[in-house]
PDB file of N, CA and C in Angstrom:
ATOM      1  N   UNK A   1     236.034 192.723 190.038  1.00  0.00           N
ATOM      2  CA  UNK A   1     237.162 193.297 190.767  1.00  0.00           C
ATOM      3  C   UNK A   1     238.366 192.383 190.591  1.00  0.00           C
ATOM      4  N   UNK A   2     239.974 192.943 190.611  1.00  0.00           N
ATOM      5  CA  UNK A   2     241.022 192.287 190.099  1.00  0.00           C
ATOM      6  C   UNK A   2     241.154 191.711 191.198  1.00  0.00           C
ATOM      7  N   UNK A   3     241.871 190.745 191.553  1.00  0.00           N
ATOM      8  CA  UNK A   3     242.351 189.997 193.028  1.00  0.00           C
ATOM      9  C   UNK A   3     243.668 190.233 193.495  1.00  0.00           C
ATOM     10  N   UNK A   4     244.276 190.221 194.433  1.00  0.00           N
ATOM     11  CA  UNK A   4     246.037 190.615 195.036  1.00  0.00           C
ATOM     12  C   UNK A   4     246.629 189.737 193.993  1.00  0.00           C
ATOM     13  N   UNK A   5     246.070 188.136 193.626  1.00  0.00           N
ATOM     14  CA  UNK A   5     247.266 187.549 192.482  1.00  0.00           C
ATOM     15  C   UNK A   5     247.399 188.128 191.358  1.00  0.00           C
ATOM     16  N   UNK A   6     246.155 189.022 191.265  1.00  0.00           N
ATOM     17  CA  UNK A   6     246.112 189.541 189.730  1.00  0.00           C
ATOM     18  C   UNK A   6     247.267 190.596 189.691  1.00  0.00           C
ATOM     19  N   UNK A   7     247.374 191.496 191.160  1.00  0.00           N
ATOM     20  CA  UNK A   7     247.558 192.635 190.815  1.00  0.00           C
ATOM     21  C   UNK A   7     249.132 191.991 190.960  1.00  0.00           C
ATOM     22  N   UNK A   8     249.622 191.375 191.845  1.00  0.00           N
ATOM     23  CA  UNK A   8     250.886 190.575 191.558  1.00  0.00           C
ATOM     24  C   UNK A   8     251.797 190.413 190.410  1.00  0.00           C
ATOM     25  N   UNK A   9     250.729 189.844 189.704  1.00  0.00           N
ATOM     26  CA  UNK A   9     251.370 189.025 188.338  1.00  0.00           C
ATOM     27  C   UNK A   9     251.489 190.414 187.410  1.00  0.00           C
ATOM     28  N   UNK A  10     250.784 191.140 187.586  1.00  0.00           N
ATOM     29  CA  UNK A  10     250.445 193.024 186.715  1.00  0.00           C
ATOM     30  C   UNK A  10     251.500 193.772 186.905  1.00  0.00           C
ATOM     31  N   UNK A  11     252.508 193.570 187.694  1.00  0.00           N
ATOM     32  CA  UNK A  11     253.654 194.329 188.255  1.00  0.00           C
ATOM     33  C   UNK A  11     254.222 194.694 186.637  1.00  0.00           C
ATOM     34  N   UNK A  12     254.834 193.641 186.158  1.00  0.00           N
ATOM     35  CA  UNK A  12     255.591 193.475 185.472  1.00  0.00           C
ATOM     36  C   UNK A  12     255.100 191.808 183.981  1.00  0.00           C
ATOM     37  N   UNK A  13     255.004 192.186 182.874  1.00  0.00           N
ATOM     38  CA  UNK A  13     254.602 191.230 181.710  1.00  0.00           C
ATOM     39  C   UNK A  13     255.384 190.020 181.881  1.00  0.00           C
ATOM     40  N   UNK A  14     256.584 190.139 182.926  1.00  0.00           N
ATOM     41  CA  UNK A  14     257.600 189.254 182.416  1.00  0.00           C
ATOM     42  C   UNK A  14     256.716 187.544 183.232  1.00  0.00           C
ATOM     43  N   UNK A  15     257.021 186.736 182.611  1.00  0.00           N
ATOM     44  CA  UNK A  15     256.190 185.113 182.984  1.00  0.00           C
ATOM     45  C   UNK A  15     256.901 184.530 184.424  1.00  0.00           C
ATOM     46  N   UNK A  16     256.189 185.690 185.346  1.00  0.00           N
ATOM     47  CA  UNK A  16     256.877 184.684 186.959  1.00  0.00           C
ATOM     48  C   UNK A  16     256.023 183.544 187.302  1.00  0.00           C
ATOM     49  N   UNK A  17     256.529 182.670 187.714  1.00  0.00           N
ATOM     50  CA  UNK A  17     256.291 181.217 188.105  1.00  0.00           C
ATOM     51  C   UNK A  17     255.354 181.502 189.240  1.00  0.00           C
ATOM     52  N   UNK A  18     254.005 180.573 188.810  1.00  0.00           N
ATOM     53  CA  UNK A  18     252.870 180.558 189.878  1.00  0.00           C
ATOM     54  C   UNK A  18     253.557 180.295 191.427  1.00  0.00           C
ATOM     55  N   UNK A  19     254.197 179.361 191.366  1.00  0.00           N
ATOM     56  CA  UNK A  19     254.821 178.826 192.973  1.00  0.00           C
ATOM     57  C   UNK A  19     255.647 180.191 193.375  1.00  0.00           C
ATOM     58  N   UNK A  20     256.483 180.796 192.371  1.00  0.00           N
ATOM     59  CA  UNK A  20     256.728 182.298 192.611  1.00  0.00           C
ATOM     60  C   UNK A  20     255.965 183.031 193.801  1.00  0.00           C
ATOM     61  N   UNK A  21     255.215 183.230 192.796  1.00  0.00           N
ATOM     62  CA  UNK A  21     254.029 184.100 193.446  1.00  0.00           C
ATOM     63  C   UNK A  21     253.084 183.808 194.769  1.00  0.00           C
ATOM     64  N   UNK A  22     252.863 183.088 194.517  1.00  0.00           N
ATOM     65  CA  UNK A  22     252.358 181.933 196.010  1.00  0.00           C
ATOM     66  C   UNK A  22     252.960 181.678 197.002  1.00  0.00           C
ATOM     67  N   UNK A  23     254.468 181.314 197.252  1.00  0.00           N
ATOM     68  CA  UNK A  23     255.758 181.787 197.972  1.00  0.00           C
ATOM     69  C   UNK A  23     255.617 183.205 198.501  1.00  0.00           C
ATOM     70  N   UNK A  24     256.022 184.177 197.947  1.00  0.00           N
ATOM     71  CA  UNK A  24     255.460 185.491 198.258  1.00  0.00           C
ATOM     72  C   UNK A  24     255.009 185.872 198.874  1.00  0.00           C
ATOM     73  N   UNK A  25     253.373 185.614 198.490  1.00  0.00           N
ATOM     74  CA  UNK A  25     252.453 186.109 198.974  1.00  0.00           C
ATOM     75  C   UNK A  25     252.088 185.664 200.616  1.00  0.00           C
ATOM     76  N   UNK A  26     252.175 184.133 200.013  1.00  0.00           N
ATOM     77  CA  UNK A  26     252.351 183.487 202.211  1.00  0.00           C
ATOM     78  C   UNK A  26     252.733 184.223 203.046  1.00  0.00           C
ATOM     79  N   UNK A  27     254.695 184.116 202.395  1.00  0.00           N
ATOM     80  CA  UNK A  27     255.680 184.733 203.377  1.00  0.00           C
ATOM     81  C   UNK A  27     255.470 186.160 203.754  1.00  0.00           C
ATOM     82  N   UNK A  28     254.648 186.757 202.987  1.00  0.00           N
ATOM     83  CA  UNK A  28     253.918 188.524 203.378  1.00  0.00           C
ATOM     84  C   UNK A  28     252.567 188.596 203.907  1.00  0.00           C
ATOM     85  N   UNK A  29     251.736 187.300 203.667  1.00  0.00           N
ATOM     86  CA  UNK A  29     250.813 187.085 204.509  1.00  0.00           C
ATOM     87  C   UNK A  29     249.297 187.676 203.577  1.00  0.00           C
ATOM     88  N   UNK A  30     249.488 188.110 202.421  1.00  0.00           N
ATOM     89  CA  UNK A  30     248.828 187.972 201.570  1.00  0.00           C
ATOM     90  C   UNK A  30     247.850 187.212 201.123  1.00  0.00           C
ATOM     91  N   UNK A  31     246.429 187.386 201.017  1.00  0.00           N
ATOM     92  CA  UNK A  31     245.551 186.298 200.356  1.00  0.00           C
ATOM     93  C   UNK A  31     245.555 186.554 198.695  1.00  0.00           C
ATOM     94  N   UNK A  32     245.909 185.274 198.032  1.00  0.00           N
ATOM     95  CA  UNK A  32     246.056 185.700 196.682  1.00  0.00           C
ATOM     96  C   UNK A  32     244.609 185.629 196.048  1.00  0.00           C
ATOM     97  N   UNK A  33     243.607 185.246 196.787  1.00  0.00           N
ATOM     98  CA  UNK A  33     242.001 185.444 196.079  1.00  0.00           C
ATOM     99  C   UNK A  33     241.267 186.604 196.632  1.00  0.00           C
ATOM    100  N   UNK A  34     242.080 187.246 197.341  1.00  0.00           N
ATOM    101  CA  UNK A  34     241.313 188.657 197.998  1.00  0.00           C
ATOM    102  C   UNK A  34     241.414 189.440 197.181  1.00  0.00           C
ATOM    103  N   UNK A  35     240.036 190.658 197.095  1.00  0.00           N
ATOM    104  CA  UNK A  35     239.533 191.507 196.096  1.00  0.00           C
ATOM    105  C   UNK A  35     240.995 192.524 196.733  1.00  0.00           C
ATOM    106  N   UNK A  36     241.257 193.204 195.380  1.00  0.00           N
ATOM    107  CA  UNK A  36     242.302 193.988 194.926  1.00  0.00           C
ATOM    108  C   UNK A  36     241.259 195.520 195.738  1.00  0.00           C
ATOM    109  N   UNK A  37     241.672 195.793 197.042  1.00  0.00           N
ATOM    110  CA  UNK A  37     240.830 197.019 197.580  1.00  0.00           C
ATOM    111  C   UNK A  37     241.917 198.336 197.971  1.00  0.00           C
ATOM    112  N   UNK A  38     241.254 199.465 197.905  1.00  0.00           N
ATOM    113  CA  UNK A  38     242.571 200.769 198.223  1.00  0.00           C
ATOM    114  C   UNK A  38     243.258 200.176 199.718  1.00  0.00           C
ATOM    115  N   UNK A  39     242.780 199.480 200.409  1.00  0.00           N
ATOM    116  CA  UNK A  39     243.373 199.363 201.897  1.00  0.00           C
ATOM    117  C   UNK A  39     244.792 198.461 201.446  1.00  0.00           C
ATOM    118  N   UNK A  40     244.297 197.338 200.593  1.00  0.00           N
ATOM    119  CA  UNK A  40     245.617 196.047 200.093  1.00  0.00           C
ATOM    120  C   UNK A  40     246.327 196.811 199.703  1.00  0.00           C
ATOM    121  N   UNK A  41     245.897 198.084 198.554  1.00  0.00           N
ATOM    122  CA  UNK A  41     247.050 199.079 197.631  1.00  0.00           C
ATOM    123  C   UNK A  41     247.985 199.284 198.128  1.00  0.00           C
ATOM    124  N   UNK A  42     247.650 199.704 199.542  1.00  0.00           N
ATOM    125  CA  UNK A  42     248.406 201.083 200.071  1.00  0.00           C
ATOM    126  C   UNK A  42     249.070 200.052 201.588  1.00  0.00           C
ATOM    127  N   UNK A  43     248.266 199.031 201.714  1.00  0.00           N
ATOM    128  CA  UNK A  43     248.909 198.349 202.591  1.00  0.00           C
ATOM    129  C   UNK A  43     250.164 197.621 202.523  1.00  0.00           C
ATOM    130  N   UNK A  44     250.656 197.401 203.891  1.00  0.00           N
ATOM    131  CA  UNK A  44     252.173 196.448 203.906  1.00  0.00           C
ATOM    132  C   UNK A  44     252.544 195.402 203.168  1.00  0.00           C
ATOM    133  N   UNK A  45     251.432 194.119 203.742  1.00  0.00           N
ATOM    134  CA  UNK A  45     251.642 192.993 203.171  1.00  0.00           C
ATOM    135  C   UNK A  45     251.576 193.368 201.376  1.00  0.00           C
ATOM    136  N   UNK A  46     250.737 193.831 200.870  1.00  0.00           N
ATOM    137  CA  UNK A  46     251.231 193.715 199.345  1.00  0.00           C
ATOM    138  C   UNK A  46     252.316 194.469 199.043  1.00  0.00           C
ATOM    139  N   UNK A  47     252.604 195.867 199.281  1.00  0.00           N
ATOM    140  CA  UNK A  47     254.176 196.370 198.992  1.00  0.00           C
ATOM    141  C   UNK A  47     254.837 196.200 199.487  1.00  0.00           C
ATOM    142  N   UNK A  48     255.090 194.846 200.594  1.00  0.00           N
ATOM    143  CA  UNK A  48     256.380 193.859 200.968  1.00  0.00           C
ATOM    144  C   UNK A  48     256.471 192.988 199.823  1.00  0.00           C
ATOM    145  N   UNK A  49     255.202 192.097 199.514  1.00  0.00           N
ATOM    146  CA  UNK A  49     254.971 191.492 198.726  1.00  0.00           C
ATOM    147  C   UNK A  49     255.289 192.320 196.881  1.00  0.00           C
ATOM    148  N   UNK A  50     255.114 193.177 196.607  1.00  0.00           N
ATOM    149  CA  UNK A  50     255.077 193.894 195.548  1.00  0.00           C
ATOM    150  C   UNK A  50     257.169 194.164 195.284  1.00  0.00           C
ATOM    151  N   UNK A  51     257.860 194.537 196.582  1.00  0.00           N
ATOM    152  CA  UNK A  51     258.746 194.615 196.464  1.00  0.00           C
ATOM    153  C   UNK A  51     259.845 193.689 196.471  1.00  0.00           C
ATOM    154  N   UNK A  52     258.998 191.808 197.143  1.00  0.00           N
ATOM    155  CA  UNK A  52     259.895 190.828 196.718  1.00  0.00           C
ATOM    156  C   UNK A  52     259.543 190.376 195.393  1.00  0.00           C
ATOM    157  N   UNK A  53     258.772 190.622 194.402  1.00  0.00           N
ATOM    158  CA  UNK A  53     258.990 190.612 192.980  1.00  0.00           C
ATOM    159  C   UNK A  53     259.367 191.488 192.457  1.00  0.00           C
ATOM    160  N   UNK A  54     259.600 192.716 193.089  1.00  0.00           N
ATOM    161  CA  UNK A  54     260.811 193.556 192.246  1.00  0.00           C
ATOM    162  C   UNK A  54     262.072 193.008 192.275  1.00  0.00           C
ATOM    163  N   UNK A  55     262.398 192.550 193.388  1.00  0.00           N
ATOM    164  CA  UNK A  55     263.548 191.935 193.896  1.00  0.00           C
ATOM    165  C   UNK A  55     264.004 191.140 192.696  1.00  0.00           C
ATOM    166  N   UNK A  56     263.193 189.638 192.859  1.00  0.00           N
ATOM    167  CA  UNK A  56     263.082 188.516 191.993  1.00  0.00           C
ATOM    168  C   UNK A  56     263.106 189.040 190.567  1.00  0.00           C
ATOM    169  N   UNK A  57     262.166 190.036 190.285  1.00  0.00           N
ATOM    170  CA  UNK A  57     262.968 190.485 188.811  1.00  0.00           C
ATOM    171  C   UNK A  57     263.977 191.125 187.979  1.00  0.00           C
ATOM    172  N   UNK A  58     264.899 191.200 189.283  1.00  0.00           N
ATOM    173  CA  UNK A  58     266.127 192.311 189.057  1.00  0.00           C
ATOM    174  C   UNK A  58     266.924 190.938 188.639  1.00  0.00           C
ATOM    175  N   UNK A  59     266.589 189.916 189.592  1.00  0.00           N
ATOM    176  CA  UNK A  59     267.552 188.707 189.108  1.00  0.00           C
ATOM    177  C   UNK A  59     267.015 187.821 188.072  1.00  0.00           C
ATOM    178  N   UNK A  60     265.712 187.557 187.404  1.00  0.00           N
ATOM    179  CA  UNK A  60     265.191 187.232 186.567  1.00  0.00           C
ATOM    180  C   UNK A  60     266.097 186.596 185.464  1.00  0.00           C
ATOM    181  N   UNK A  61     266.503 185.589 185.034  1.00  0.00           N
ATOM    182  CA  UNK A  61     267.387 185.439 183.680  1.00  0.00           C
ATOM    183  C   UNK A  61     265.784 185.564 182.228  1.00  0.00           C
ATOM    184  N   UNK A  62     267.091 186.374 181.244  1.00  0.00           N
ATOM    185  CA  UNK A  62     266.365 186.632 179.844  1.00  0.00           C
ATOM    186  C   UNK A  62     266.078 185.298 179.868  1.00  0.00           C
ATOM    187  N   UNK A  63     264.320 185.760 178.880  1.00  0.00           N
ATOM    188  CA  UNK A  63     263.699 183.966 178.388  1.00  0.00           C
ATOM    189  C   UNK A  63     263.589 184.419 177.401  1.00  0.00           C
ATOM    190  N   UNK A  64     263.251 183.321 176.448  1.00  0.00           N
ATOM    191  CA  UNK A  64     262.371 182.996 175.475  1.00  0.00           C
ATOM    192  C   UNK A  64     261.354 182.266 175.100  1.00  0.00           C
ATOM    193  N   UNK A  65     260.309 182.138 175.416  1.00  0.00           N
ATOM    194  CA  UNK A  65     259.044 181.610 175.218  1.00  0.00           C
ATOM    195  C   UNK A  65     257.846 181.674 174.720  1.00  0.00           C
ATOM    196  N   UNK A  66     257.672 180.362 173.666  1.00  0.00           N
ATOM    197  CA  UNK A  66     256.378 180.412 172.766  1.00  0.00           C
ATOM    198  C   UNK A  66     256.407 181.727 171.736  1.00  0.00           C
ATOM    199  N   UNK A  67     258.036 181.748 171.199  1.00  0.00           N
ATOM    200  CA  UNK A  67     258.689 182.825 170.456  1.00  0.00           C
ATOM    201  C   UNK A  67     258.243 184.254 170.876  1.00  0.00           C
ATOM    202  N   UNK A  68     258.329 184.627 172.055  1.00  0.00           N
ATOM    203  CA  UNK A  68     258.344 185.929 172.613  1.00  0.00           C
ATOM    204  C   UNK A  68     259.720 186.038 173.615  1.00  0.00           C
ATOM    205  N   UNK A  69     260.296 186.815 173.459  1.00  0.00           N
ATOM    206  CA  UNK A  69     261.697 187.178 174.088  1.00  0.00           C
ATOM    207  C   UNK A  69     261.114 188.465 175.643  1.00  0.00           C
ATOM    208  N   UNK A  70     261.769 187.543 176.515  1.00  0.00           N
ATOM    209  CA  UNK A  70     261.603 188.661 177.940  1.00  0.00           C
ATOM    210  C   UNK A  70     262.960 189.215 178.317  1.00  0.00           C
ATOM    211  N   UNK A  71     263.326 190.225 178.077  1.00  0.00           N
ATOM    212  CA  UNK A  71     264.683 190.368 178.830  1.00  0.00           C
ATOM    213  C   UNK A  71     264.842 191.707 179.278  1.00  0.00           C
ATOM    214  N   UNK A  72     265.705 192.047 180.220  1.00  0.00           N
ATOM    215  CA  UNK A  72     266.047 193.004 181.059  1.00  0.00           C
ATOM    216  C   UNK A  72     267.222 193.602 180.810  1.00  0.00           C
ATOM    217  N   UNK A  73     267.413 195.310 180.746  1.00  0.00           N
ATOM    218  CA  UNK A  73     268.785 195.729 180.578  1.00  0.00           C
ATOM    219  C   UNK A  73     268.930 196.055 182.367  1.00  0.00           C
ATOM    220  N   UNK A  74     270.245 196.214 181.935  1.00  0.00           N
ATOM    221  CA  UNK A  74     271.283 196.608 183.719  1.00  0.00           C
ATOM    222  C   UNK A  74     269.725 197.613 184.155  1.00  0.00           C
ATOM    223  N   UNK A  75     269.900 198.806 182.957  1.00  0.00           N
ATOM    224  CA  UNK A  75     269.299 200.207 183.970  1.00  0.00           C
ATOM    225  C   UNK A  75     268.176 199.686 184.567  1.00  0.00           C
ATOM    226  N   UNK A  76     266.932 198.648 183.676  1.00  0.00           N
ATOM    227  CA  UNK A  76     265.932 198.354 184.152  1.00  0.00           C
ATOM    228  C   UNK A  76     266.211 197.462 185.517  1.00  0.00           C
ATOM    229  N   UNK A  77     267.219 196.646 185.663  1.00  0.00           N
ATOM    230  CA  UNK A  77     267.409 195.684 187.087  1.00  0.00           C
ATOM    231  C   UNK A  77     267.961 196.761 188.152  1.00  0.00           C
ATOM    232  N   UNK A  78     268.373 198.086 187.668  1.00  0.00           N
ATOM    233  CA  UNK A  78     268.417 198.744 189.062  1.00  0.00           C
ATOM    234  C   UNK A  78     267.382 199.567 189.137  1.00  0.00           C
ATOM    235  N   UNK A  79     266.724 199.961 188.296  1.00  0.00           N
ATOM    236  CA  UNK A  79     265.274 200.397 188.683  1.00  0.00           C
ATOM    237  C   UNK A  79     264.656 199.914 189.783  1.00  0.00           C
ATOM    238  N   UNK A  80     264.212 198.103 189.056  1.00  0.00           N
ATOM    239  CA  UNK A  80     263.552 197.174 189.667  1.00  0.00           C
ATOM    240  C   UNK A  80     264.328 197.098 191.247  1.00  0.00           C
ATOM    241  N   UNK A  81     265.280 197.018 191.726  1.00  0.00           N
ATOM    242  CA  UNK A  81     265.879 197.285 192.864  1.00  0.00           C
ATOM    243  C   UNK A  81     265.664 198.128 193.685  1.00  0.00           C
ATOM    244  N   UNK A  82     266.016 199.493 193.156  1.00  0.00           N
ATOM    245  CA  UNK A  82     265.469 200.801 193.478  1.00  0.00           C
ATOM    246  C   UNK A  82     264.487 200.738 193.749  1.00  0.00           C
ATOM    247  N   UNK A  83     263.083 200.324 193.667  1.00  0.00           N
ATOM    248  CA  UNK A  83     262.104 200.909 193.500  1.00  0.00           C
ATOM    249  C   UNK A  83     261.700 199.563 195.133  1.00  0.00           C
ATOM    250  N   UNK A  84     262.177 198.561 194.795  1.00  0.00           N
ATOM    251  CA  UNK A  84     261.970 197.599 195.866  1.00  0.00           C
ATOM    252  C   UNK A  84     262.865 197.821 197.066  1.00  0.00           C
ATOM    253  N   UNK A  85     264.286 198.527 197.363  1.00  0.00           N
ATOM    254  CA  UNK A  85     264.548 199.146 198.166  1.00  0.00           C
ATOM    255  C   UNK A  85     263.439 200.495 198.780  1.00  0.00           C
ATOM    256  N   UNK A  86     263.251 201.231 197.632  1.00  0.00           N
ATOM    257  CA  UNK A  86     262.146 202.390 198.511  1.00  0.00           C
ATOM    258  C   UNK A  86     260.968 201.458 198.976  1.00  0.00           C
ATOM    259  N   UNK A  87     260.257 200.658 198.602  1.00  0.00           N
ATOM    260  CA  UNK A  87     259.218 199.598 199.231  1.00  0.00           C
ATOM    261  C   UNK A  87     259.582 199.342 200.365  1.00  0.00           C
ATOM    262  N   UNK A  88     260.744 198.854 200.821  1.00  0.00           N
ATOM    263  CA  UNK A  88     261.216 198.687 201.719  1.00  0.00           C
ATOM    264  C   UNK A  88     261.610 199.439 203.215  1.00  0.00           C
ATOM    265  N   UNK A  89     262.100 200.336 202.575  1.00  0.00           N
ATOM    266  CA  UNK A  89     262.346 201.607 203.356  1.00  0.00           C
ATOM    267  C   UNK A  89     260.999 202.017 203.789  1.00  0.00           C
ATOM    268  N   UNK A  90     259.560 202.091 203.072  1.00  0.00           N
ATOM    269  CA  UNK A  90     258.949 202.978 203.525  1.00  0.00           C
ATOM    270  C   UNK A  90     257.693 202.555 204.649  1.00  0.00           C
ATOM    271  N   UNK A  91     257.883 200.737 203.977  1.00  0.00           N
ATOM    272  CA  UNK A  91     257.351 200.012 205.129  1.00  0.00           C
ATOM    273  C   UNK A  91     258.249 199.512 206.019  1.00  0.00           C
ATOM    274  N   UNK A  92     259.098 199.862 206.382  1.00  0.00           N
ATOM    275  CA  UNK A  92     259.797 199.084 207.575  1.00  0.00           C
ATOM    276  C   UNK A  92     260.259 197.446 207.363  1.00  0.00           C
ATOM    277  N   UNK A  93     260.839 197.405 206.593  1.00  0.00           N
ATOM    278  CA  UNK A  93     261.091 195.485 206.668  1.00  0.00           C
ATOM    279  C   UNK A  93     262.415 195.430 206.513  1.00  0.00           C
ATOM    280  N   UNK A  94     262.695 194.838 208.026  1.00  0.00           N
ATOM    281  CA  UNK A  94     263.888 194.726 208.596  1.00  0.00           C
ATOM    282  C   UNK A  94     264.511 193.613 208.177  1.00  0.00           C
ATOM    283  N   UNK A  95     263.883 192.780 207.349  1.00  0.00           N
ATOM    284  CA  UNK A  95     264.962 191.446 206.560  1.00  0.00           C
ATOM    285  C   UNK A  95     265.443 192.173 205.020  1.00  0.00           C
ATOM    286  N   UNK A  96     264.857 193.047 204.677  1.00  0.00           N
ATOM    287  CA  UNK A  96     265.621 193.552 202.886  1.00  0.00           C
ATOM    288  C   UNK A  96     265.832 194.832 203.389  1.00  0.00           C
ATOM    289  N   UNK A  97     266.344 195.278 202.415  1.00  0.00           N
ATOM    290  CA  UNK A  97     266.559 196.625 202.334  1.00  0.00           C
ATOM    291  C   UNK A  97     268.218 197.352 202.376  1.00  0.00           C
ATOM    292  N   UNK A  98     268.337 198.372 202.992  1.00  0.00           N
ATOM    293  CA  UNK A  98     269.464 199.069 202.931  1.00  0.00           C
ATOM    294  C   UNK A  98     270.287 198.476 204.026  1.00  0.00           C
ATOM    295  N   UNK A  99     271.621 197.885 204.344  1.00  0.00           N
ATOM    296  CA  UNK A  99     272.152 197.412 205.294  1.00  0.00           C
ATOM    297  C   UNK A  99     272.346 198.793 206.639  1.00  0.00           C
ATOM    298  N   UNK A 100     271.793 198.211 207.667  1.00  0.00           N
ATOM    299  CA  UNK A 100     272.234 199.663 209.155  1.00  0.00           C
ATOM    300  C   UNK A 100     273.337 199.387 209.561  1.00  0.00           C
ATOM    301  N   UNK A 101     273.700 200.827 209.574  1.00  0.00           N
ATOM    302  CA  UNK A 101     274.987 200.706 210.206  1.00  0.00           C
ATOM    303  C   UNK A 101     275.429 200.632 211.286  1.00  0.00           C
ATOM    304  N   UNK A 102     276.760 199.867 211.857  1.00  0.00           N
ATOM    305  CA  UNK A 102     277.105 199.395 212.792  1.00  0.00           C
ATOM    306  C   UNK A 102     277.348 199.810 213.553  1.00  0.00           C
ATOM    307  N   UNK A 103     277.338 200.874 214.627  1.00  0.00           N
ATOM    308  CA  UNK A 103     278.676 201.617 215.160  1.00  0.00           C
ATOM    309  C   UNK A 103     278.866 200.977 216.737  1.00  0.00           C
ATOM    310  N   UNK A 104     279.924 201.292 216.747  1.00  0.00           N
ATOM    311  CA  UNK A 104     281.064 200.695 218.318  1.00  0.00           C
ATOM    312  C   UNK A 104     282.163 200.819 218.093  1.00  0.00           C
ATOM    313  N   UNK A 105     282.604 200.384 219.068  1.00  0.00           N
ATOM    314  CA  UNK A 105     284.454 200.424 219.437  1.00  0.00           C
ATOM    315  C   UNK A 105     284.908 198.854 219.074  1.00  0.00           C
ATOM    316  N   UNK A 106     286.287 198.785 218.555  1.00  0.00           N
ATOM    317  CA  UNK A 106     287.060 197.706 218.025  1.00  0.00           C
ATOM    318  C   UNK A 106     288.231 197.979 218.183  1.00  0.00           C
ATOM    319  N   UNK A 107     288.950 196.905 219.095  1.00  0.00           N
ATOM    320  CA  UNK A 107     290.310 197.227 219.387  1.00  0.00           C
ATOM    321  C   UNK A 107     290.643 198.196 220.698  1.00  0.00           C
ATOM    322  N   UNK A 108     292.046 197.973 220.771  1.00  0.00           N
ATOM    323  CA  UNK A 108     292.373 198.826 222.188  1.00  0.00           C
ATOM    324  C   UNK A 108     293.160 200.053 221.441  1.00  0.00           C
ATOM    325  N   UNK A 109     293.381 200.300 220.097  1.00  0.00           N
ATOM    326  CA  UNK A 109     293.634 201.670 219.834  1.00  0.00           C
ATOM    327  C   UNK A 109     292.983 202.399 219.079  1.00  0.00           C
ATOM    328  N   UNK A 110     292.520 203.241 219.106  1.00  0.00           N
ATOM    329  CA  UNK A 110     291.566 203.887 218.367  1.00  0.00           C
ATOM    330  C   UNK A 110     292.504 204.852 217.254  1.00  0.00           C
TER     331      UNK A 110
END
């Protein structure tokens, strides 16, 4: 069976940094040696977790390493956004996502 780090690092080919991932996974509360099960799939902590490496790869700078080239066009970094905004949205996580809007009164003239 694959583990949550596996399925982590599977998002995307591009070479994210172990401490990356480990960061992450804490701050979402994630065990990165726990068996990869339909409950983790579909659960919070990994598509909080799933959607701060979408995040992180929207900002990703192009590499090159061990002569293999990783790089990202615009459309793909708003994908990767997109797709970690709907993550967001659909679990409730009130630190990312779409900014709420403000409403009240300002000023004495309207």
């Amino acid at each position: 069976m694959a583990k949550i780090e596996d399925a982590l690092k599977g998002i995307n080919a591009y070479p994210i940094p172990q401490r990356t991932i480990i960061e992450i996974a804490l701050r979402r509360g994630c065990g990165l040696s726990d068996e990869m099960t339909r409950e983790n799939l579909t659960g919070r902590p990994f598509n909080l977790a799933k959607a701060d490496i979408l995040i992180w790869l929207s900002n990703a700078p192009n590499i090159t390493q061990g002569g293999q080239s990783y790089s990202f066009t615009d459309e793909q970094r708003t994908k990767f956004r997109n797709q970690a905004n709907d993550l967001y949205e659909e679990f409730a996580d009130d630190e990312q996502g779409a900014p709420k809007p403000i409403y009240g009164y300002k000023g004495s003239k309207l």
